[in-house]
N, C-alpha and C. Protein backbone atom coordinates (compact mmCIF):
# COMPACT_ATOMS: atom_id res chain seq x y z
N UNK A 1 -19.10 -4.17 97.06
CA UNK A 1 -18.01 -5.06 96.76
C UNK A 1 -18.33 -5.90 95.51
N UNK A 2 -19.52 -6.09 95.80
CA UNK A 2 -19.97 -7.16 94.28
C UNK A 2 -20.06 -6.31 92.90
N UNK A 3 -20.54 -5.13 93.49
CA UNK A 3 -20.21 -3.77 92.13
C UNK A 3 -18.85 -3.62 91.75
N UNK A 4 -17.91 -3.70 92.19
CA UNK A 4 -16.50 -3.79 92.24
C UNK A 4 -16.07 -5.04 91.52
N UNK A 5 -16.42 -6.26 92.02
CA UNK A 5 -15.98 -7.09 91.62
C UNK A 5 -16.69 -6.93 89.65
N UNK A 6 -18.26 -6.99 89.69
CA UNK A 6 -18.34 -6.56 88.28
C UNK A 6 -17.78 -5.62 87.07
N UNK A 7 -17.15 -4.88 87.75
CA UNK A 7 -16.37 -4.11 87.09
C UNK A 7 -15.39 -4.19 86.52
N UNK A 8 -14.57 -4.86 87.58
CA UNK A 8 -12.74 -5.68 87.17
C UNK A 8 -13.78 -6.59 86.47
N UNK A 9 -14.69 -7.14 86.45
CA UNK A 9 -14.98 -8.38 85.74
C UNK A 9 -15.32 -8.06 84.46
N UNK A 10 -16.26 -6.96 83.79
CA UNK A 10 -16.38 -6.34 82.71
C UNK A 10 -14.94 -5.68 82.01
N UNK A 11 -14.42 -4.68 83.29
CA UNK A 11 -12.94 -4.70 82.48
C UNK A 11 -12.07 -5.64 81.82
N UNK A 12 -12.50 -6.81 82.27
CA UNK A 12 -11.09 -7.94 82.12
C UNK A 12 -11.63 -8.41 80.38
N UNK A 13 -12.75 -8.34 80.32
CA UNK A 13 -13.39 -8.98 79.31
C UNK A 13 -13.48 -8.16 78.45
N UNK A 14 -13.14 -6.84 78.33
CA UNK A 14 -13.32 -5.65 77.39
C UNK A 14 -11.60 -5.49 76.70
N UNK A 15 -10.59 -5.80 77.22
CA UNK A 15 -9.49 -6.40 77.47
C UNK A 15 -9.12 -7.24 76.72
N UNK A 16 -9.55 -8.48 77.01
CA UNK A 16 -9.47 -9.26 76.56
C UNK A 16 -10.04 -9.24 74.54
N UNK A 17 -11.24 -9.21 74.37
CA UNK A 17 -12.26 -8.16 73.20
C UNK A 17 -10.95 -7.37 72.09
N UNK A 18 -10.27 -6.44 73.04
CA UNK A 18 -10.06 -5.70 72.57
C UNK A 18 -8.44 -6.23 71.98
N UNK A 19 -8.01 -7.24 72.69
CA UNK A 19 -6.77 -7.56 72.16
C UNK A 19 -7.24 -8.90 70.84
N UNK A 20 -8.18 -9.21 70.92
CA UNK A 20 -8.63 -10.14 69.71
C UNK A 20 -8.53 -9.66 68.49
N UNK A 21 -8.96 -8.21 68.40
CA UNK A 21 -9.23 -7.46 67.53
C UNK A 21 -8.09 -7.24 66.63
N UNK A 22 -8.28 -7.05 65.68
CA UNK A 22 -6.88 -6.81 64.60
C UNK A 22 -5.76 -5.61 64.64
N UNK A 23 -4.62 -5.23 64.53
CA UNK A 23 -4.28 -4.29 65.01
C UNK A 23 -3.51 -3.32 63.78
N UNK A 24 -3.55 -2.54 63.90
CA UNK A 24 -3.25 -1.10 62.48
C UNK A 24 -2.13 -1.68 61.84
N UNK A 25 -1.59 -2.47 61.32
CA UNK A 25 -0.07 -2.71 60.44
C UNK A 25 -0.22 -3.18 59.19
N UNK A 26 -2.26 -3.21 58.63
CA UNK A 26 -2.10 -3.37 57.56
C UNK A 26 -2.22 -4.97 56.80
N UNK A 27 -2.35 -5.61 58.10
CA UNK A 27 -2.37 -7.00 57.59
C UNK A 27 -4.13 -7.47 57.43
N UNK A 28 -4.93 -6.93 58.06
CA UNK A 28 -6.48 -6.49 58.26
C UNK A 28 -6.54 -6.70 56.83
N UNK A 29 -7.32 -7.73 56.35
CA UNK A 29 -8.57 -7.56 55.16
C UNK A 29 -9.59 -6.53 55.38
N UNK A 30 -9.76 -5.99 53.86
CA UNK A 30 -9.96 -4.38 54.68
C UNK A 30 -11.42 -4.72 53.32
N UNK A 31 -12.97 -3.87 54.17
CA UNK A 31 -13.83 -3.92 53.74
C UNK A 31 -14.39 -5.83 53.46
N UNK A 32 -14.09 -6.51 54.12
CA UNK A 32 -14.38 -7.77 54.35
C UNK A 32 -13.99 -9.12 52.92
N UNK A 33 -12.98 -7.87 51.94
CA UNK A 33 -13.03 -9.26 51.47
C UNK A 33 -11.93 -10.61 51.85
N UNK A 34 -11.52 -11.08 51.02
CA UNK A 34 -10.74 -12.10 51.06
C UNK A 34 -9.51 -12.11 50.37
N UNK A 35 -8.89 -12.23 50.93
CA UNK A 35 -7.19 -12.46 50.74
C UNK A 35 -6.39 -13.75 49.92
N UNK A 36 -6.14 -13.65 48.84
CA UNK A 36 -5.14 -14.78 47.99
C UNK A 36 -4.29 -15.17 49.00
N UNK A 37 -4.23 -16.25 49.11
CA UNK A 37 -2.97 -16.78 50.15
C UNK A 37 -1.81 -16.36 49.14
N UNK A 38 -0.57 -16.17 50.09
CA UNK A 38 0.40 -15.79 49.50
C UNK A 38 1.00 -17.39 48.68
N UNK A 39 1.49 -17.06 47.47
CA UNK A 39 2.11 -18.55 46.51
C UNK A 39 1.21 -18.91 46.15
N UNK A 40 -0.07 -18.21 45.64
CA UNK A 40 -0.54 -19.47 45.07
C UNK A 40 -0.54 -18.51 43.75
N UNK A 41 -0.74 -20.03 42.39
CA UNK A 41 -0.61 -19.52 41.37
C UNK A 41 -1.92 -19.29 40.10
N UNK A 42 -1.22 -18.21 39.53
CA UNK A 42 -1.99 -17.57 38.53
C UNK A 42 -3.32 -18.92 37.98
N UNK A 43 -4.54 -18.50 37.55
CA UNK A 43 -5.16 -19.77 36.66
C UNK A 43 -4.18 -19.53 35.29
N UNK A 44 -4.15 -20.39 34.67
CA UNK A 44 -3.55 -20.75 33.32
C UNK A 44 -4.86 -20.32 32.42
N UNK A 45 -3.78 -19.25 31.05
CA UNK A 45 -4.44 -18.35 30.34
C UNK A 45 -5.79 -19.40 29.66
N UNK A 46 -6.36 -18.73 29.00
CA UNK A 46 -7.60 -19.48 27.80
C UNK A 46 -6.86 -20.59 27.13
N UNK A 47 -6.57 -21.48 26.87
CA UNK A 47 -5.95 -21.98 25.60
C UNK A 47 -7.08 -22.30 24.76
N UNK A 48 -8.18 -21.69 24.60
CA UNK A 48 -9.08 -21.66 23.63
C UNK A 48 -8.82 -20.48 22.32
N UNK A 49 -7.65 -19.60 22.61
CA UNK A 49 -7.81 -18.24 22.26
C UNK A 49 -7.60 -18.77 20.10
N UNK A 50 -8.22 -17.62 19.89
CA UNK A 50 -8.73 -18.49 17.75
C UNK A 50 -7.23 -18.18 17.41
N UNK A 51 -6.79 -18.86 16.57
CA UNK A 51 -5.29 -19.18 15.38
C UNK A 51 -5.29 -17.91 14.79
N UNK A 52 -4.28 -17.19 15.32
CA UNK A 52 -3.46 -16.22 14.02
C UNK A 52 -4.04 -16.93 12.45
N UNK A 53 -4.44 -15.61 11.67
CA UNK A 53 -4.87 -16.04 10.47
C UNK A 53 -3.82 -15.89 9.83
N UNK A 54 -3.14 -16.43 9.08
CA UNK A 54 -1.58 -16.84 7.87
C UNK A 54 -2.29 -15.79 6.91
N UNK A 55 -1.22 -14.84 6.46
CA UNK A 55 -1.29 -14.33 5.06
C UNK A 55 -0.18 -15.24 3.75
N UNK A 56 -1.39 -15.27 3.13
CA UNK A 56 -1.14 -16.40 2.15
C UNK A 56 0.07 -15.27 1.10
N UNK A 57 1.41 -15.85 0.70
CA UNK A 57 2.13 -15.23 0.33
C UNK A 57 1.63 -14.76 -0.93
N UNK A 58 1.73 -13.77 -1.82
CA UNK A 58 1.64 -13.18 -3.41
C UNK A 58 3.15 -13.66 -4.27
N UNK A 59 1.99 -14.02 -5.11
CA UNK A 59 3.53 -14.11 -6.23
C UNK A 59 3.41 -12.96 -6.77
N UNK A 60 4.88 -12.91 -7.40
CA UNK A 60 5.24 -11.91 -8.13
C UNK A 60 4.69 -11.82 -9.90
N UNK A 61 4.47 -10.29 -9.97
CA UNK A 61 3.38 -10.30 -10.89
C UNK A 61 4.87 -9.30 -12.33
N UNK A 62 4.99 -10.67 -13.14
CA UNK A 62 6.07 -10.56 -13.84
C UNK A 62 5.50 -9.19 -15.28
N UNK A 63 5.79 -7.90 -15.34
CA UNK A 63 4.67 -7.05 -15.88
C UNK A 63 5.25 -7.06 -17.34
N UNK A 64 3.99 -7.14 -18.25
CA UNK A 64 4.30 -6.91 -19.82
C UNK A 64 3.49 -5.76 -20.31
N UNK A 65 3.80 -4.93 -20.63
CA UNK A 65 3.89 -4.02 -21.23
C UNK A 65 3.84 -3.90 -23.18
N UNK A 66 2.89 -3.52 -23.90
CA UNK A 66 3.02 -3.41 -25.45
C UNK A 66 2.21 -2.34 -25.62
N UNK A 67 2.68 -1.21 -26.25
CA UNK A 67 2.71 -0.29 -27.06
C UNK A 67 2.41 -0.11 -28.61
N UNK A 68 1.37 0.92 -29.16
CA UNK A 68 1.69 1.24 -30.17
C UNK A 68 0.85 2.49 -30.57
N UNK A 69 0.97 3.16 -31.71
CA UNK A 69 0.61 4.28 -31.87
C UNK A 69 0.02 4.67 -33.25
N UNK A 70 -0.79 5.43 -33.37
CA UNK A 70 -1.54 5.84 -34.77
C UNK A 70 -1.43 7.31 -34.34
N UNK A 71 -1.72 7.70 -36.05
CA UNK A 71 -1.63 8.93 -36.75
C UNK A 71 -2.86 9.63 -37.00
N UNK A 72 -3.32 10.84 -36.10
CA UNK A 72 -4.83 10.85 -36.65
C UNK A 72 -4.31 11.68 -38.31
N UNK A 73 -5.77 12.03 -38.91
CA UNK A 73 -5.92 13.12 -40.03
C UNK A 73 -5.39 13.92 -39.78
N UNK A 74 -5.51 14.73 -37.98
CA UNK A 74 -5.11 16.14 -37.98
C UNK A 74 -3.60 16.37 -37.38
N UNK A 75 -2.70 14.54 -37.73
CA UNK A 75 -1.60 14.76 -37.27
C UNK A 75 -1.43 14.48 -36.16
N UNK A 76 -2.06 14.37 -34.94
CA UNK A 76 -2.54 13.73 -33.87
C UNK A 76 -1.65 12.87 -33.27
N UNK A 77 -1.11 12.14 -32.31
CA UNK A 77 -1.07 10.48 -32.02
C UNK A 77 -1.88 10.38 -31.00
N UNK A 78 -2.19 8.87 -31.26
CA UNK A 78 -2.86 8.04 -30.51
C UNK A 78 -2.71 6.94 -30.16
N UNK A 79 -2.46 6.66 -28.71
CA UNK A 79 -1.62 5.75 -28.21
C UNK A 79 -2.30 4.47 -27.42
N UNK A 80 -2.38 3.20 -27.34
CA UNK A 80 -3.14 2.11 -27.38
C UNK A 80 -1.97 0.88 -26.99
N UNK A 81 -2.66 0.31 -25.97
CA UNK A 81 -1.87 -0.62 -25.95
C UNK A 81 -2.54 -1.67 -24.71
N UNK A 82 -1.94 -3.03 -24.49
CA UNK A 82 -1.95 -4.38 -23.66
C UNK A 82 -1.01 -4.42 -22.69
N UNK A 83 -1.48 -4.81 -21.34
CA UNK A 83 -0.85 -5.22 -20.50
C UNK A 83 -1.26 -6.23 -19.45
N UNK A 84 -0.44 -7.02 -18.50
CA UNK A 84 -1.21 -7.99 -17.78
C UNK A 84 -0.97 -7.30 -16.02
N UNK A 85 -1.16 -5.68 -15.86
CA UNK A 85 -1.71 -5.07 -14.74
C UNK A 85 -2.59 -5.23 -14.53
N UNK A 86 -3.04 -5.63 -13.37
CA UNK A 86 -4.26 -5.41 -12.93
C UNK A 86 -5.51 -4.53 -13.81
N UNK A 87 -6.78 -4.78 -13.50
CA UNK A 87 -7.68 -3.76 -14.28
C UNK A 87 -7.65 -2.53 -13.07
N UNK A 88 -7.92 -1.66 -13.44
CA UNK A 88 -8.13 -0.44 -12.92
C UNK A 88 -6.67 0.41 -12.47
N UNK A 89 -5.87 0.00 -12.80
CA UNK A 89 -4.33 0.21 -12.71
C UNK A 89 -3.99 1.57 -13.24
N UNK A 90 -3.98 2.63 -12.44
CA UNK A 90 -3.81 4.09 -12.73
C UNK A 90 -2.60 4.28 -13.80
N UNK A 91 -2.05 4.68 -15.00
CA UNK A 91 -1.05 4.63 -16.12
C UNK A 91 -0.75 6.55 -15.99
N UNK A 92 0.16 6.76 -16.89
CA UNK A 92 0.63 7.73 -17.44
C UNK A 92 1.51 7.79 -18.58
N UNK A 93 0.89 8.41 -19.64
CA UNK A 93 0.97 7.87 -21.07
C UNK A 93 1.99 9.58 -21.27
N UNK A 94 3.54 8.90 -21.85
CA UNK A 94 3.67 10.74 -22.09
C UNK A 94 4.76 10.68 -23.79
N UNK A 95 4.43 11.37 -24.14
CA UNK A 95 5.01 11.07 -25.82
C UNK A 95 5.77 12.46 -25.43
N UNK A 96 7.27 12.36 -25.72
CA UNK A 96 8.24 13.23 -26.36
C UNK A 96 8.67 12.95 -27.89
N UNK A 97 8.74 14.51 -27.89
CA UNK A 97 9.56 14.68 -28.82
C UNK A 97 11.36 14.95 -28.95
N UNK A 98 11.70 14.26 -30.01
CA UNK A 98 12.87 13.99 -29.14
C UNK A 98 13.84 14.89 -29.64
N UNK A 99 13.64 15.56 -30.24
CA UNK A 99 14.51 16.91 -31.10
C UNK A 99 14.53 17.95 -29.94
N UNK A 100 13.21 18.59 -29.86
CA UNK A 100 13.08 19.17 -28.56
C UNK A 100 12.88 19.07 -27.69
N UNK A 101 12.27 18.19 -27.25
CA UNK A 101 12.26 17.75 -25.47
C UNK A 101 10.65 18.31 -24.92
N UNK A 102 9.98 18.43 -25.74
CA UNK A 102 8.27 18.71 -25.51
C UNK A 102 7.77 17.84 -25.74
N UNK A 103 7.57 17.50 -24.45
CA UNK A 103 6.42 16.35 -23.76
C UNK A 103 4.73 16.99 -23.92
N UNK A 104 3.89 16.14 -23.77
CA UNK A 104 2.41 15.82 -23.68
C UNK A 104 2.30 14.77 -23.08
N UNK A 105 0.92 14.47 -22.32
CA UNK A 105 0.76 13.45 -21.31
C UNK A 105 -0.61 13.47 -21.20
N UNK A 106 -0.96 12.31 -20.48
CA UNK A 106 -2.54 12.12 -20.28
C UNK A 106 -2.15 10.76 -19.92
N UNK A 107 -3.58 11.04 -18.56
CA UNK A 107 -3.68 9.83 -17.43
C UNK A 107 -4.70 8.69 -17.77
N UNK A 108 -4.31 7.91 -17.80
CA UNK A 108 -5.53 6.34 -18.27
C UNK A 108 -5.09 5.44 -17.12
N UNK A 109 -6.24 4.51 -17.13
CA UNK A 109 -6.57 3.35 -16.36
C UNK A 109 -6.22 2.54 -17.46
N UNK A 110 -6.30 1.00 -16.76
CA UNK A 110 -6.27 -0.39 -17.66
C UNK A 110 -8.00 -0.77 -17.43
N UNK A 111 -7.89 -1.01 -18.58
CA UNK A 111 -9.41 -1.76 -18.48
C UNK A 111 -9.49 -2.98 -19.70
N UNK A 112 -9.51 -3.85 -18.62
CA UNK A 112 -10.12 -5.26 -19.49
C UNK A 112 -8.38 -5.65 -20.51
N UNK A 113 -7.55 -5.63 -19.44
CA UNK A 113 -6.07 -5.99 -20.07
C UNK A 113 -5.25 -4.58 -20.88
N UNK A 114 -6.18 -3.67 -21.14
CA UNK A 114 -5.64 -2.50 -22.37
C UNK A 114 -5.78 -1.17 -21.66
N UNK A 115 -5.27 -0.74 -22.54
CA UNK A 115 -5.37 0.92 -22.52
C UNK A 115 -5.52 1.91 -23.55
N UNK A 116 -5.65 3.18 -23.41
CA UNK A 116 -5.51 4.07 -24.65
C UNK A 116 -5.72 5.47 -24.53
N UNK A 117 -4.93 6.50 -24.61
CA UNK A 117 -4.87 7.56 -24.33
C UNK A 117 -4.53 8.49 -25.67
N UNK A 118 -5.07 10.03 -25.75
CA UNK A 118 -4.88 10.74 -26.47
C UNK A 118 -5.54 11.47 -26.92
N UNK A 119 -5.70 12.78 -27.72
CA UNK A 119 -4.77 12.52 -28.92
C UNK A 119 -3.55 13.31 -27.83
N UNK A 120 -1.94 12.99 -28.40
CA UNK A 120 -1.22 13.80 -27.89
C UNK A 120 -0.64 14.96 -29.29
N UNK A 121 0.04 15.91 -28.95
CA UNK A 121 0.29 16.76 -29.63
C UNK A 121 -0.34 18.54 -30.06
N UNK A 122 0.48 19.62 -30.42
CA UNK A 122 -0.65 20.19 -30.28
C UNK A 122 -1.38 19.98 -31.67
N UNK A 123 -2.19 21.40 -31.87
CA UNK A 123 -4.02 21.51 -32.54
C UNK A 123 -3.18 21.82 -34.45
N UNK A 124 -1.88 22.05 -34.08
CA UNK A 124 -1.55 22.40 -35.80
C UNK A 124 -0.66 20.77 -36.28
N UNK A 125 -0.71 19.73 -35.30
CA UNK A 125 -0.06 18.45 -35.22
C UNK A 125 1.31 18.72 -35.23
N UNK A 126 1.70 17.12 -35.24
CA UNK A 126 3.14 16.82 -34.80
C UNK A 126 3.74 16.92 -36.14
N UNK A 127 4.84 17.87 -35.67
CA UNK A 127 6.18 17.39 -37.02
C UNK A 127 6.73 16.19 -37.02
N UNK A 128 6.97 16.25 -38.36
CA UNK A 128 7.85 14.86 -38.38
C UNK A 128 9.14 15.04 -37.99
N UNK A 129 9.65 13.75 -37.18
CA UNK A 129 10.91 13.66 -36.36
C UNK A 129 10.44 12.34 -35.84
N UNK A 130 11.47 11.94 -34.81
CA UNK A 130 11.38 11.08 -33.63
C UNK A 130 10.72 11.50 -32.13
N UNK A 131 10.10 10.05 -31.93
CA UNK A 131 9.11 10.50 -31.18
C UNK A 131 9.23 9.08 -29.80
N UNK A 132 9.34 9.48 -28.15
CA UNK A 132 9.29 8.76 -27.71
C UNK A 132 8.38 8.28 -26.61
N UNK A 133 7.25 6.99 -26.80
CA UNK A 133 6.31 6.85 -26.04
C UNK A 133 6.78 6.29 -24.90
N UNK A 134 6.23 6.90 -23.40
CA UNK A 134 6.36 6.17 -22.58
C UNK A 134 5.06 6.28 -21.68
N UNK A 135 4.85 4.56 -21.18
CA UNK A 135 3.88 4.17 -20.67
C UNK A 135 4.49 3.80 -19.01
N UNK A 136 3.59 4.90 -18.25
CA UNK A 136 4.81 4.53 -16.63
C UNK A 136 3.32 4.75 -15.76
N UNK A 137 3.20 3.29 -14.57
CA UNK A 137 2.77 3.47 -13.65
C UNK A 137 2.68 4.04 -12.37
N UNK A 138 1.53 4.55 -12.12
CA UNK A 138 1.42 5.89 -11.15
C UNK A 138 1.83 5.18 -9.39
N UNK A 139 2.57 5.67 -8.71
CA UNK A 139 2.79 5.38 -7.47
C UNK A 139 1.67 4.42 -6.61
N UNK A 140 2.31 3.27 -6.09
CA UNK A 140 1.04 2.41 -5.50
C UNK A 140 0.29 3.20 -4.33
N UNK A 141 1.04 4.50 -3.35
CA UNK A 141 0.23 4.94 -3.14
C UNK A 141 -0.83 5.68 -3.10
N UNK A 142 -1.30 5.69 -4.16
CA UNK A 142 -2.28 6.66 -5.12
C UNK A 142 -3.33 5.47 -5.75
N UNK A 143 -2.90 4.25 -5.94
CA UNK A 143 -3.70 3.11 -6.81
C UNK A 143 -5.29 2.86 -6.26
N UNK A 144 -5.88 2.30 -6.99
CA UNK A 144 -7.05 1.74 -6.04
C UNK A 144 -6.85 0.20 -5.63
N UNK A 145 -7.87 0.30 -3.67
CA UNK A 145 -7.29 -0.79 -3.33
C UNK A 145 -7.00 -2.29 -3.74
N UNK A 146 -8.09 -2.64 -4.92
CA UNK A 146 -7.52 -3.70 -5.94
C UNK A 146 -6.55 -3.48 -6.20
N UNK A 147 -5.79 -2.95 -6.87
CA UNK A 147 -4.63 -2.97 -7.33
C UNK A 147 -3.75 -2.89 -6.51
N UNK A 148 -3.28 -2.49 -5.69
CA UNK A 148 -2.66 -2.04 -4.10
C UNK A 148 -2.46 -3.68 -4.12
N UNK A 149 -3.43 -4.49 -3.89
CA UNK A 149 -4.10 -5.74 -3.56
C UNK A 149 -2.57 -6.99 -4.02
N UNK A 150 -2.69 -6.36 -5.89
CA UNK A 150 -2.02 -7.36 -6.35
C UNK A 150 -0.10 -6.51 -6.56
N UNK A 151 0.17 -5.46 -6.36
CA UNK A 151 1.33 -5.48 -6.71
C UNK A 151 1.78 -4.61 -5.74
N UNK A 152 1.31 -4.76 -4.40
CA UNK A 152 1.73 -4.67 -2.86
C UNK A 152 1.83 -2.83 -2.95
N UNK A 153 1.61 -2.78 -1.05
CA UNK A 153 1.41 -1.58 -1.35
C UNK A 153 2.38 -0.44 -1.32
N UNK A 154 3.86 -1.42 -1.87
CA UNK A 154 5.21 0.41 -1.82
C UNK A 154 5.57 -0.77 -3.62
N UNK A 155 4.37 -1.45 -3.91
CA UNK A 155 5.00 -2.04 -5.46
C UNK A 155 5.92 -3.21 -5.49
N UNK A 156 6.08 -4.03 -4.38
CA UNK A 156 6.80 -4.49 -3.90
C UNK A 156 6.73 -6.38 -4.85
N UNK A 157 5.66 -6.30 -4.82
CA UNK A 157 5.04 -7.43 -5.81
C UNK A 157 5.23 -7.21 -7.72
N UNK A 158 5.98 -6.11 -8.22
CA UNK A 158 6.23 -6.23 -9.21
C UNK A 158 7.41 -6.60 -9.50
N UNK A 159 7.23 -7.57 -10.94
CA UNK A 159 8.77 -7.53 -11.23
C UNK A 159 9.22 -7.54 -12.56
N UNK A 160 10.08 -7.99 -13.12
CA UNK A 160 10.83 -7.84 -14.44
C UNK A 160 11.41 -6.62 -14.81
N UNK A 161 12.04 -6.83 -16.12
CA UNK A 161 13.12 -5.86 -16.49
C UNK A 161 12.03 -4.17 -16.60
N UNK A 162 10.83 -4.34 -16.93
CA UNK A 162 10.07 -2.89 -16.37
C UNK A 162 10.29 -2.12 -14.99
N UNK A 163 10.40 -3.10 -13.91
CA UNK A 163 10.55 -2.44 -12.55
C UNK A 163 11.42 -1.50 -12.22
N UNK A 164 11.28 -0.25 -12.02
CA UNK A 164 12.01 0.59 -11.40
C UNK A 164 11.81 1.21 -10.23
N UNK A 165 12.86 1.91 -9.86
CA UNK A 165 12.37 2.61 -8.27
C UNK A 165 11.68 3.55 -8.61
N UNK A 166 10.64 4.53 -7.38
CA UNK A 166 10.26 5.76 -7.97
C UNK A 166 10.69 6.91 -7.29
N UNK A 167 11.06 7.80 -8.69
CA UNK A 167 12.17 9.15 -7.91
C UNK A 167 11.77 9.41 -6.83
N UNK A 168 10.61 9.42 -6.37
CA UNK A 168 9.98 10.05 -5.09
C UNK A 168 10.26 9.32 -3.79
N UNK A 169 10.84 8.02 -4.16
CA UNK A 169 10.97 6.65 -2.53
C UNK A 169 9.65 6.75 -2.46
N UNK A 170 8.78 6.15 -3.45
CA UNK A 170 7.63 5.66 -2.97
C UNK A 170 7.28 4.25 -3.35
N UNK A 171 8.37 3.47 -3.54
CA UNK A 171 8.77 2.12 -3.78
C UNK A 171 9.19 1.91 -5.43
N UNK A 172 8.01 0.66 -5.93
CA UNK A 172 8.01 0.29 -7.13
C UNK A 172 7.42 0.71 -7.91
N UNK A 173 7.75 1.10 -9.45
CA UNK A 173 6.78 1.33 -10.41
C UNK A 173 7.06 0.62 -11.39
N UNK A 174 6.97 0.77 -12.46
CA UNK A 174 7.31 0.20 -14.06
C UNK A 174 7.44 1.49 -14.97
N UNK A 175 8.40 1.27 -15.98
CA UNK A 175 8.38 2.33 -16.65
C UNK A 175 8.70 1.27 -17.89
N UNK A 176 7.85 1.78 -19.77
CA UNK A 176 7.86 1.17 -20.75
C UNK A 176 8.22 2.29 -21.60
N UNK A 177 9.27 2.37 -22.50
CA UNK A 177 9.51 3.24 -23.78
C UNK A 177 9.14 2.77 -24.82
N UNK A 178 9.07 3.28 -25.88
CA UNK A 178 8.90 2.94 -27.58
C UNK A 178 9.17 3.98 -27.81
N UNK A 179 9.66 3.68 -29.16
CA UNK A 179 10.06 4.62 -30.00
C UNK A 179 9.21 4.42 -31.36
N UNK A 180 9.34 6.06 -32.10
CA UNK A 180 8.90 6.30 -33.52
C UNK A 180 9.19 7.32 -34.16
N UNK A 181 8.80 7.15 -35.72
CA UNK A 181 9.37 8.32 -36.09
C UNK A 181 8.03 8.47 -37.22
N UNK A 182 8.14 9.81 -37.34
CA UNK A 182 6.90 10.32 -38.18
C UNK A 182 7.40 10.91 -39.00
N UNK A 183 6.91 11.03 -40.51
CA UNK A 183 7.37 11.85 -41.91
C UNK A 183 7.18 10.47 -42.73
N UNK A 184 7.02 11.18 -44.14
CA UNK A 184 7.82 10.43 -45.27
C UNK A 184 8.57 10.05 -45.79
N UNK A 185 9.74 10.20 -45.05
CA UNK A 185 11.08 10.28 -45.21
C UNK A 185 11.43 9.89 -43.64
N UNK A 186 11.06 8.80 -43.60
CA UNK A 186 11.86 8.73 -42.12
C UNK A 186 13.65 8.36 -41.71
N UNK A 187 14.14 8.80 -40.88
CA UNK A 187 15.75 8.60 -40.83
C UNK A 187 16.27 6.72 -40.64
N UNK A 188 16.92 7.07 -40.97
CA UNK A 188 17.78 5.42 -41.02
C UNK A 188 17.77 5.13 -39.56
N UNK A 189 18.36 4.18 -38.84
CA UNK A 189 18.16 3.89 -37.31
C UNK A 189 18.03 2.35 -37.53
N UNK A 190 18.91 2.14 -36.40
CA UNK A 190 19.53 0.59 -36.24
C UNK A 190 18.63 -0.12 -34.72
N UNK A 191 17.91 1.29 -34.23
CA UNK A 191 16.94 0.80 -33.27
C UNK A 191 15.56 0.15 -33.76
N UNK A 192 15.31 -0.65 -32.64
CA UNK A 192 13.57 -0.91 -33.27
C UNK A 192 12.45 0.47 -33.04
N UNK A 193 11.96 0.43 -33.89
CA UNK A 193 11.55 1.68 -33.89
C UNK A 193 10.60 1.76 -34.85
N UNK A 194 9.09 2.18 -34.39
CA UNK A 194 7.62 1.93 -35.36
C UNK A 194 7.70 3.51 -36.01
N UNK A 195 7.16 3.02 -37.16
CA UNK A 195 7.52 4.11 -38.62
C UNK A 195 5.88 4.45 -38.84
N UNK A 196 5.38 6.18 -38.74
CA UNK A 196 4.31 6.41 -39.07
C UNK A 196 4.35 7.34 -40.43
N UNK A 197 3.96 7.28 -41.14
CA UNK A 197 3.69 7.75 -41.91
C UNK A 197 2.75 8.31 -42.58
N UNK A 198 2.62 9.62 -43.07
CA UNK A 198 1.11 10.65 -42.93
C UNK A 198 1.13 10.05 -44.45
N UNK A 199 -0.15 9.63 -44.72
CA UNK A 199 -0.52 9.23 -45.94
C UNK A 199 -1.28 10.59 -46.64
C-alpha cells in the first residue's frame, strides 16, 4: 500500500514537472538565449559617423587659343603656338588646304603654356594657295588625369567662344582656325589672314 501510495506520489510530481515545462508553439527561447522584449527600441545610430567631404566647385577655364605658322626652306609649315590649357593637354594640329581639301595632321601636347607641331605638307612642299590651320582638342576621355582634373571629365569646365560639342557625344572640346596664304603673290581677302611668303 505504501508502494502504491509512492507511486501516485511520484506520478503526481512528474505531472506536475512536466506541465512547468514549455510547450511546442514556439514561444521557447531556443538554445538558451535571450529574448528582446517586445517594444523596445532600436539604440540610436553613431552620431560620431566623419562629415561628407564638399567638392570644392571648379571655375570655368575661359580657353585662349593663338596660332601661327612658318615656312621651312623645303616649303614645309610649321605650326607653333600659346595657350592657357592645362600642361599636358593632348592637341591636334591639322592644316588644310583649301583649294583641295588635303589635310595633314599631327598630335602634340601643351607644354609649359605652348605648343608646336610639324612639318606639315608633303616632301616636294606646299603650293601656294590658302591654307587653313586648325588647332582642336582631343576628347576629355582620352586626356591625362591632370587635365581631366581641370576641364572636367565630358569637358564640362570649358568655356568661351572656342567650346564646341564633340561629333562623337563625348562632351566638350575646343576647336581654333587660322587662316593663310602662301606665294608671292598672295590673293586680296578682306579676312584676317597671316601672309607667308617663300623668300
Amino acid at each position: 500500500m505504501k508502494t502504491r501510495r509512492r507511486l501516485v506520489y511520484a506520478g503526481g510530481i512528474m505531472l506536475l514537472l512536466a506541465g512547468c515545462g514549455g510547450d511546442d508553439n514556439g514561444d521557447e527561447a531556443t538554445n538558451g538565449a535571450l529574448q528582446e522584449p517586445q517594444g523596445a527600441e532600436a539604440p540610436p545610430p553613431d552620431e560620431a559617423e566623419p562629415p561628407v567631404a564638399e567638392v570644392a566647385p571648379v571655375d570655368p577655364l575661359e580657353v585662349e587659343v593663338e596660332a601661327s605658322a612658318s615656312l621651312r626652306p623645303d616649303r614645309r609649315l610649321m605650326v607653333e603656338g600659346e595657350t592657357n590649357l592645362p600642361d599636358g593637354a593632348l592637341l591636334r594640329i591639322v592644316v588644310e588646304r583649301e583649294l583641295s581639301g588635303v589635310r595633314w595632321q599631327s598630335r602634340t601636347s601643351v607644354q609649359q603654356g605652348g605648343f608646336n607641331a610639324g612639318p606639315f605638307g608633303p616632301g616636294s612642299g606646299l603650293p601656294d594657295g590658302g591654307y587653313t590651320i586648325n588647332v582642336l582638342l582631343t576628347e576629355a576621355n582620352v586626356q591625362p588625369a591632370g587635365v581631366r582634373e581641370r576641364i572636367g571629365e565630358q569637358g564640362q569646365y570649358l568655356a568661351g567662344p572656342l567650346v564646341q560639342t564633340s561629333r562623337h557625344g563625348l562632351g566638350q572640346t575646343i576647336a581654333y582656325s587660322h587662316r593663310l596664304l602662301i606665294g608671292s603673290e598672295p590673293r586680296r581677302t578682306s579676312d584676317r589672314v597671316e601672309v607667308l611668303q617663300v623668300d
